[in-house]
N, C-alpha and C. Protein backbone atom coordinates (compact mmCIF):
# COMPACT_ATOMS: atom_id res chain seq x y z
N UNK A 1 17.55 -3.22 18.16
CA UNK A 1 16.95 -2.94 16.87
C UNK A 1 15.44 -2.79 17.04
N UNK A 2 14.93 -1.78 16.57
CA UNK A 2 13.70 -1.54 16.60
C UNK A 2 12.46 -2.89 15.57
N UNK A 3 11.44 -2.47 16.19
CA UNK A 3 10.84 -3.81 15.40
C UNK A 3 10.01 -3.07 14.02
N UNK A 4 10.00 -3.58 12.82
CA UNK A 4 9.19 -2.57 11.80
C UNK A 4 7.62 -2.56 12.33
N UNK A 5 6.73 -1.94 11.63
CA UNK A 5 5.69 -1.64 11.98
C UNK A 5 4.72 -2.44 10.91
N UNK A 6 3.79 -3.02 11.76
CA UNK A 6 3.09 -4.28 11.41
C UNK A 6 2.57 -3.78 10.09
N UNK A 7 1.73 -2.59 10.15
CA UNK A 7 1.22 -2.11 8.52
C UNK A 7 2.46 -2.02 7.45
N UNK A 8 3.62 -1.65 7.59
CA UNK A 8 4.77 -1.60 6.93
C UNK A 8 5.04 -2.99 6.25
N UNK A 9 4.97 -4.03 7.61
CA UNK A 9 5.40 -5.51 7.05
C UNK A 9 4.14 -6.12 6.28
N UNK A 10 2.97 -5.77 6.55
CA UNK A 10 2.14 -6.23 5.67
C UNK A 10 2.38 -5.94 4.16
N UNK A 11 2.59 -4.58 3.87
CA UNK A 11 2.81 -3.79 2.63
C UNK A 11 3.77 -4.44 1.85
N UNK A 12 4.97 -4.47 3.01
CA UNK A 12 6.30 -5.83 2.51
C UNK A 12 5.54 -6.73 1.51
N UNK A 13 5.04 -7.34 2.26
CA UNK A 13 4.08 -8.80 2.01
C UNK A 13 3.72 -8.66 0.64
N UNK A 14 2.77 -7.69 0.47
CA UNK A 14 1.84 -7.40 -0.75
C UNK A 14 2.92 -7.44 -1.90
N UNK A 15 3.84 -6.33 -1.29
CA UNK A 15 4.91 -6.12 -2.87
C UNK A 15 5.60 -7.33 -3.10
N UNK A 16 6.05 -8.18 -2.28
CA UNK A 16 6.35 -9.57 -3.17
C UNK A 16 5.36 -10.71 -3.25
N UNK A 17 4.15 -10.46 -3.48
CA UNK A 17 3.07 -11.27 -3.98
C UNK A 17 3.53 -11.61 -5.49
N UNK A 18 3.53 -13.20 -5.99
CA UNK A 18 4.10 -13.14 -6.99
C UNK A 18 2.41 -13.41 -8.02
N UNK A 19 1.54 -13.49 -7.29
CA UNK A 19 0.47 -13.47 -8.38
C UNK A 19 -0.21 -12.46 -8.65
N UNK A 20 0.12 -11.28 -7.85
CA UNK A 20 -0.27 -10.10 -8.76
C UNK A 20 1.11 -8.79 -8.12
N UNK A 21 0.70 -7.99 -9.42
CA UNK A 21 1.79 -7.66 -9.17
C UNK A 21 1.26 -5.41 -8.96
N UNK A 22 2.23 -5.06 -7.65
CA UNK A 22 2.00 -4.00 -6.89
C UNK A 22 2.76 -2.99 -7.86
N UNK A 23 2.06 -1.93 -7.96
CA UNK A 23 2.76 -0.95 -8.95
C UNK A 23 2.76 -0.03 -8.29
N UNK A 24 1.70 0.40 -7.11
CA UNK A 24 2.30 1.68 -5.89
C UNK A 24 1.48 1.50 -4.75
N UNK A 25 1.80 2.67 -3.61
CA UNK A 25 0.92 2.64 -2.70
C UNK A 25 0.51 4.15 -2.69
N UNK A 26 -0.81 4.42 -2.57
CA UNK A 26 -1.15 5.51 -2.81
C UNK A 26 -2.24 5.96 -0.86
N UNK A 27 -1.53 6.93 -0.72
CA UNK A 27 -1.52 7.72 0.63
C UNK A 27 -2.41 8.23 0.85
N UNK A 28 -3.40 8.28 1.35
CA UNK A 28 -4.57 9.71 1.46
C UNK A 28 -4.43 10.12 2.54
N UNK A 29 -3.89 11.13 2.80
CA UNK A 29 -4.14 11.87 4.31
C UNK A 29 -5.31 12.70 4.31
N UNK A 30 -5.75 12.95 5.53
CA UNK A 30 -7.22 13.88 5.75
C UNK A 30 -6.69 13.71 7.46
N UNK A 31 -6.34 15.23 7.77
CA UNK A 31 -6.39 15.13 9.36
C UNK A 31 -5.52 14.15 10.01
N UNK A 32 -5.96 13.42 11.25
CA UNK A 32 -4.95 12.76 11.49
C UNK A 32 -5.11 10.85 10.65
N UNK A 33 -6.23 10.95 9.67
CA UNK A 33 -6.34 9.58 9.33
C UNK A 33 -5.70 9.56 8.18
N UNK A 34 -5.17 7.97 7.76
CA UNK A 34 -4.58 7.81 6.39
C UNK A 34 -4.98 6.58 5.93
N UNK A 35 -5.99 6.58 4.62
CA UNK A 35 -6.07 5.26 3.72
C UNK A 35 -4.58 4.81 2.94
N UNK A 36 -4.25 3.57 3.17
CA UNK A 36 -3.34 3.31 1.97
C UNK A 36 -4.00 2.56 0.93
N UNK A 37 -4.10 3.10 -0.42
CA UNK A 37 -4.56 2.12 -1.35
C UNK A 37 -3.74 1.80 -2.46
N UNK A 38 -3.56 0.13 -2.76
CA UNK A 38 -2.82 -0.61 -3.41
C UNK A 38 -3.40 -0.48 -4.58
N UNK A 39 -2.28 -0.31 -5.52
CA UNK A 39 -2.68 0.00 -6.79
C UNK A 39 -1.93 -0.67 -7.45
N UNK A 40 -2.84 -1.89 -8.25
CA UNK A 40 -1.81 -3.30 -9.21
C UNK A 40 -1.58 -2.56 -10.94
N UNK A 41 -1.01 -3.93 -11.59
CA UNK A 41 -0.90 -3.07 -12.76
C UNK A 41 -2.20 -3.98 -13.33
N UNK A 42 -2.18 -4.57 -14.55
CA UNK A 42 -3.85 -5.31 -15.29
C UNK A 42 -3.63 -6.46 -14.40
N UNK A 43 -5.03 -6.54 -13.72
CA UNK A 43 -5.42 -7.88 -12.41
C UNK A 43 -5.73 -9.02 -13.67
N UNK A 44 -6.83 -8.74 -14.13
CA UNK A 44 -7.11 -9.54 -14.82
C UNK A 44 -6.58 -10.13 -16.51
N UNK A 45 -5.79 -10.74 -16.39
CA UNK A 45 -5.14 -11.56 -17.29
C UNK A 45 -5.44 -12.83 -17.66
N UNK A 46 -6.14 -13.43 -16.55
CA UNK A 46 -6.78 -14.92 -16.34
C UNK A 46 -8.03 -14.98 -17.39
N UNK A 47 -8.18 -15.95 -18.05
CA UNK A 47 -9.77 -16.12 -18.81
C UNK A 47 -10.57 -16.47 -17.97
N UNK A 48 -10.50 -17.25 -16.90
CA UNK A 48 -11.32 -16.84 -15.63
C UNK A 48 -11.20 -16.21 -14.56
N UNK A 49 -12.47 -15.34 -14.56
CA UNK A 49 -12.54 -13.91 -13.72
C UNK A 49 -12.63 -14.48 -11.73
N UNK A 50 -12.49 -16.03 -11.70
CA UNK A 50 -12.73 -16.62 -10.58
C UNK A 50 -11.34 -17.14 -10.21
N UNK A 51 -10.60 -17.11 -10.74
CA UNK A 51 -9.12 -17.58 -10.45
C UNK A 51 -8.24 -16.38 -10.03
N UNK A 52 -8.72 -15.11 -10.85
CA UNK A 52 -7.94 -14.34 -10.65
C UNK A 52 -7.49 -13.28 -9.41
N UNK A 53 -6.30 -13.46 -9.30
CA UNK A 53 -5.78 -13.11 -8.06
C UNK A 53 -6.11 -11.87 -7.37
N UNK A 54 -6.72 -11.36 -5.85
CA UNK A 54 -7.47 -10.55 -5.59
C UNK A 54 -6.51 -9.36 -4.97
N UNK A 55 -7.03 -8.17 -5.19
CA UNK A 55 -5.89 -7.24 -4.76
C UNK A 55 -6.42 -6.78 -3.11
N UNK A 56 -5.78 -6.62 -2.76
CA UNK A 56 -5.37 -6.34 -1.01
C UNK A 56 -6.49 -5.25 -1.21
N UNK A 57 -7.36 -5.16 0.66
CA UNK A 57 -8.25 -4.01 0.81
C UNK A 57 -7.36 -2.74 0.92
N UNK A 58 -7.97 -1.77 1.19
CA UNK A 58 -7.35 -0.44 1.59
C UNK A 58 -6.97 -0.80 3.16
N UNK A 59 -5.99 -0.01 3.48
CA UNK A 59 -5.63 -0.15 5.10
C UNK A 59 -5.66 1.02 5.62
N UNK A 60 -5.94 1.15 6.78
CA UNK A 60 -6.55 2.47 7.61
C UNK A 60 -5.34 2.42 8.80
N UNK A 61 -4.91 3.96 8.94
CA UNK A 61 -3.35 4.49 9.54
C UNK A 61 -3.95 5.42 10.08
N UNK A 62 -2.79 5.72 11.14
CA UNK A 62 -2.55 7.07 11.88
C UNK A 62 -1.74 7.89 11.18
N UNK A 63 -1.87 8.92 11.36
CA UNK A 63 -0.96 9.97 10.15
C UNK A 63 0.68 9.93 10.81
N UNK A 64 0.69 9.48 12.24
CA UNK A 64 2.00 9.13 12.85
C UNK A 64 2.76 7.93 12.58
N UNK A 65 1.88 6.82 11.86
CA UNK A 65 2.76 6.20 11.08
C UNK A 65 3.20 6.10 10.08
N UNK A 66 2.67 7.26 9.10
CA UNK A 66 3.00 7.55 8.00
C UNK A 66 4.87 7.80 8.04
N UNK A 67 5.51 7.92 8.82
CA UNK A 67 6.80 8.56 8.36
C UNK A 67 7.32 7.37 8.56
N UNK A 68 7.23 6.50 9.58
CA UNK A 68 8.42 4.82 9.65
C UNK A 68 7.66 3.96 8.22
N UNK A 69 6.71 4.17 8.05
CA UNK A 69 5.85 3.43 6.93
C UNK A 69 6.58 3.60 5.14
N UNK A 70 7.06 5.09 5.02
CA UNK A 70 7.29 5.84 3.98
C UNK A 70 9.06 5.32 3.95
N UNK A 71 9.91 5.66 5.27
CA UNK A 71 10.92 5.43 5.29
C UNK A 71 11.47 3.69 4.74
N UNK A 72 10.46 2.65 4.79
CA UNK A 72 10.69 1.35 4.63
C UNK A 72 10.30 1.24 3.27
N UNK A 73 9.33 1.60 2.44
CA UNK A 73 9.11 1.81 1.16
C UNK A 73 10.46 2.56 0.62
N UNK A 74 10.31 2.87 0.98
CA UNK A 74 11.94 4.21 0.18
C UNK A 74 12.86 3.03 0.65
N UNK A 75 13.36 2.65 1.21
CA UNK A 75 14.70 1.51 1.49
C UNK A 75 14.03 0.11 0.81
N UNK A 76 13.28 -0.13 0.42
CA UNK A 76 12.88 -1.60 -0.47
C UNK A 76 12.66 -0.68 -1.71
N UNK A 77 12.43 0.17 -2.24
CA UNK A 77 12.27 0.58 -3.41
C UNK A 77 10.74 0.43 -4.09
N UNK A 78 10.01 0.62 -2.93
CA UNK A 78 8.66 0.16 -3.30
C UNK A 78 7.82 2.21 -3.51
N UNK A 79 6.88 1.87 -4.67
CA UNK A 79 6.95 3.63 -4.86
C UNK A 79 5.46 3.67 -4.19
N UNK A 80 5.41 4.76 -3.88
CA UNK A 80 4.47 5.05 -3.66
C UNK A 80 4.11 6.86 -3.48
N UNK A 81 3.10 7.58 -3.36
CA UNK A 81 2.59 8.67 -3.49
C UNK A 81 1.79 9.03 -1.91
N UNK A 82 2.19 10.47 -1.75
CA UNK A 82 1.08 11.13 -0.57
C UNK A 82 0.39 12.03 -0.83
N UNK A 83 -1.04 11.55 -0.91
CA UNK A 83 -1.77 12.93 -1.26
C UNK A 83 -2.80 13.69 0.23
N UNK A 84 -2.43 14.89 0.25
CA UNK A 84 -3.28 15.37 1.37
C UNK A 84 -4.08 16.01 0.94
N UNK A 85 -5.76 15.24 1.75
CA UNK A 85 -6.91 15.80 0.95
C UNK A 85 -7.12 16.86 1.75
N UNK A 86 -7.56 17.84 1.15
CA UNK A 86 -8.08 19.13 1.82
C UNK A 86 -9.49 19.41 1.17
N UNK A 87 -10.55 19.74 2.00
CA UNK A 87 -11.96 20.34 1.78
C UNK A 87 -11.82 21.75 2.13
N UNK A 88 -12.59 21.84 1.08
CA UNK A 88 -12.92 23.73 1.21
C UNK A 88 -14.68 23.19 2.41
């Protein structure tokens, strides 16, 4: 059995965080690099802005792990989006 891929299992991680809660992962390709950025639904619910639970940085990919990365989201049911940026 193959082993999942450490950015994959992190992502795992994030989506069952039970103090905030993951509503997608959003893809940026450019070339061969890829940001993933986590996108919650309202963070702040807390009356203090110091308690409240912090959302995950962006994570920085190879565009070659984009496909085992995408395939493990799609089998947990976790959604997420790929956008490929293109410059004129």
């Amino acid at each position: 059995m193959m082993t999942m891929n450490t950015h994959a299992q992190e992502m795992l991680r994030e989506s069952e965080n039970k103090e905030i809660h993951l509503r997608m992962i959003e893809f940026n390709v450019r070339g061969n690099d890829v940001v993933a950025t986590f996108l919650y639904e309202d963070l702040f619910e807390a009356e203090d802005v110091h308690l409240a639970p912090r959302p995950k940085d962006p994570m920085f990919l190879h565009v070659d792990e984009l496909g085992e990365i995408t395939q493990v989201l799609d089998e947990k049911g976790i959604a997420y989006h790929v956008r490929n940026d293109e410059f004129i």
